[in-house]
Protein backbone atom coordinates (compact mmCIF):
# COMPACT_ATOMS: atom_id res chain seq x y z
CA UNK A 1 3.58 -12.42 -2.99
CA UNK A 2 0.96 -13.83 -0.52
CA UNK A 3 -2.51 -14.88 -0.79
CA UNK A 4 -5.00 -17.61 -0.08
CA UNK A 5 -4.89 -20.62 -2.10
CA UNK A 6 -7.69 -21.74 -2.80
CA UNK A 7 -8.87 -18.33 -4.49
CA UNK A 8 -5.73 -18.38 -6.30
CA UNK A 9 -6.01 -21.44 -7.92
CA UNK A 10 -9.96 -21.33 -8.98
CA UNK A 11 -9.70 -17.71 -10.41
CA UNK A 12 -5.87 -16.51 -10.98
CA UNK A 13 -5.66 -14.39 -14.01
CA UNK A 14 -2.76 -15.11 -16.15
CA UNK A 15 -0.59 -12.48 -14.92
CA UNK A 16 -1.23 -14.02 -11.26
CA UNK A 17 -0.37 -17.29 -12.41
CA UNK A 18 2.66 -15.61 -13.51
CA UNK A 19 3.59 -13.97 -10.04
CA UNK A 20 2.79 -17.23 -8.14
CA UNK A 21 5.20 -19.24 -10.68
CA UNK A 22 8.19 -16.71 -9.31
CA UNK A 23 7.20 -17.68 -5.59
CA UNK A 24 4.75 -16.71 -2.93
CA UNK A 25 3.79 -17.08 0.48
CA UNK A 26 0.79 -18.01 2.22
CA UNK A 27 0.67 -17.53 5.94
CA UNK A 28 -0.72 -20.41 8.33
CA UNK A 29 -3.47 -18.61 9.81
CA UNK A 30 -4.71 -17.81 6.14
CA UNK A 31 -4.39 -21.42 5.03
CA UNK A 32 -6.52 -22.50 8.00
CA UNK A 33 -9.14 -19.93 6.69
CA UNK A 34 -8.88 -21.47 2.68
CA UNK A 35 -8.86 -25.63 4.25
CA UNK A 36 -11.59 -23.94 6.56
CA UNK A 37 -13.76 -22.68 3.28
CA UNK A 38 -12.71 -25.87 1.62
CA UNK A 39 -14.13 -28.05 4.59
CA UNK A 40 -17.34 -26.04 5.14
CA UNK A 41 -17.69 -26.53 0.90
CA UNK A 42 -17.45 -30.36 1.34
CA UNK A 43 -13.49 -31.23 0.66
CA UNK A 44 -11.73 -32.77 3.01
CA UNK A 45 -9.01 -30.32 4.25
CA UNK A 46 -5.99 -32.94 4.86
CA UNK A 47 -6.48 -34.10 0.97
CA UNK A 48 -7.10 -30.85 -0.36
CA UNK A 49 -3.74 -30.09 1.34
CA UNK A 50 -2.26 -33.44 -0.01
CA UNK A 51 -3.23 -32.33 -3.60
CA UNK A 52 -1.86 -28.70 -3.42
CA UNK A 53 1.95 -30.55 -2.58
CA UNK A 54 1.26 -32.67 -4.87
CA UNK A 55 1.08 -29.95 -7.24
CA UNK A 56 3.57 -28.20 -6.68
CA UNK A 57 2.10 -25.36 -4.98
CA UNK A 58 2.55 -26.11 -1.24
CA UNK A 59 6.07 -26.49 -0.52
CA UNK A 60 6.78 -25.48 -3.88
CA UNK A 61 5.79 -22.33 -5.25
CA UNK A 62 3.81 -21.44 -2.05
CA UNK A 63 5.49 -21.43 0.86
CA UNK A 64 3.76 -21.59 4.28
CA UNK A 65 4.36 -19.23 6.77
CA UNK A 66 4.31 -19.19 10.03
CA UNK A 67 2.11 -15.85 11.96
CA UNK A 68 4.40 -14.26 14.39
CA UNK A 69 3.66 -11.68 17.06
CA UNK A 70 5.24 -8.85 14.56
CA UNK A 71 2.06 -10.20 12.24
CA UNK A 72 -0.18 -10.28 15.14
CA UNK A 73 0.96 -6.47 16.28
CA UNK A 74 1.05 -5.36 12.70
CA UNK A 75 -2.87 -7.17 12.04
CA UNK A 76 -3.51 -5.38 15.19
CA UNK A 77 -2.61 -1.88 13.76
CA UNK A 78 -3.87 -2.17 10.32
CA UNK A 79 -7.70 -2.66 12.11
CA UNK A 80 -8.07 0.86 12.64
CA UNK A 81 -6.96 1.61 9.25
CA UNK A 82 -9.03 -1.10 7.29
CA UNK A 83 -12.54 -1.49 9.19
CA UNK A 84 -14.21 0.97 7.17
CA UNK A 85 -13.44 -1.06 3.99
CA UNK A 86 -14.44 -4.08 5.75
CA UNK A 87 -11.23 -6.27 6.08
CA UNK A 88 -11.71 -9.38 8.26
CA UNK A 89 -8.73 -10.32 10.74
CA UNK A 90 -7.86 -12.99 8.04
CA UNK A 91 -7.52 -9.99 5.61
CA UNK A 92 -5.05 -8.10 8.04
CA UNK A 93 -3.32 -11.52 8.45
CA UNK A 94 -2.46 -11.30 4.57
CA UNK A 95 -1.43 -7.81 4.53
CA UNK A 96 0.78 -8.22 7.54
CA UNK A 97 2.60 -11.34 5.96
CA UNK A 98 3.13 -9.12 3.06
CA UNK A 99 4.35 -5.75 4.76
CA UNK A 100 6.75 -8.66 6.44
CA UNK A 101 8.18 -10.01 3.93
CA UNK A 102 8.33 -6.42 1.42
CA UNK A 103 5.68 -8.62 -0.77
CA UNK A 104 3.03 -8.02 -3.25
CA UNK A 105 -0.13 -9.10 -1.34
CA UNK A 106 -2.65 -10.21 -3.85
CA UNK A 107 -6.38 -10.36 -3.53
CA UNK A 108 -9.82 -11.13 -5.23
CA UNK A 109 -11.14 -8.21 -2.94
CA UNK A 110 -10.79 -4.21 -4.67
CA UNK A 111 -11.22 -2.32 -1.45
CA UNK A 112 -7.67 -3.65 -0.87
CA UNK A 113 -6.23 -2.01 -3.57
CA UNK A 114 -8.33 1.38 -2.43
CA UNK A 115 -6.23 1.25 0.75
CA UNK A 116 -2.91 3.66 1.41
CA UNK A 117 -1.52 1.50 3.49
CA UNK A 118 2.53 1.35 2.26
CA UNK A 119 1.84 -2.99 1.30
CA UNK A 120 1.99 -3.68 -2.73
CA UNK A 121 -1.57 -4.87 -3.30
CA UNK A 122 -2.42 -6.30 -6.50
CA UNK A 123 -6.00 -7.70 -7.85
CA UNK A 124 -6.17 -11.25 -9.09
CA UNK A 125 -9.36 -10.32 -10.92
């Protein structure tokens, strides 16, 4: 299961919670995005970082990713498919980690789960 953290931890829904606690991934260029959010909202993004280890959820039950040039090819191809619903690159980052890895890709956005695009998407909300 991937995702961005900071979305996951503010609004997960119990089942989420649930997924998460079996293990999930969160790919770098999607964790720059959430510290990037987190920064532009005031938190420092090195602590914020320190307190999700601290936690338990980076480097524990979220592991980090790294975004290869299969994710970068695959983010690539999924733009044609996904503009019309309005999917950033950061969203295509997600849903490439996920078609990587054969993982659910979970999201506070619905148009994700409106897409046919052969990735597991499930809402957090």
């Amino acid at each position: 299961m991937v995702g961005r953290i900071p979305r996951i931890v503010s609004s997960a829904t119990p089942a989420c919670a649930t997924v998460i606690a079996t293990g999930a991934s969160i790919c770098t260029v999607n964790l720059a995005e959430a510290l990037s959010t987190a920064a532009a909202d005031g938190a420092d993004p090195a602590e914020l970082a320190t307190e999700l280890t601290a936690r338990g959820l980076l480097g524990g039950a979220v592991t980090v990713e790294p975004f290869t040039t299969a994710d970068a090819i695959e983010a690539a191809r999924l733009h044609p498919l996904t503009r019309a619903a309005g999917l950033s690159l950061d969203d295509r980052v997600c849903l490439s980690l996920a078609r990587r890895q054969g993982a659910v890709a979970i999201t506070a956005d619905a148009a994700w789960a409106a897409l046919s695009l052969g990735i597991d998407v499930r809402p957090i909300r």
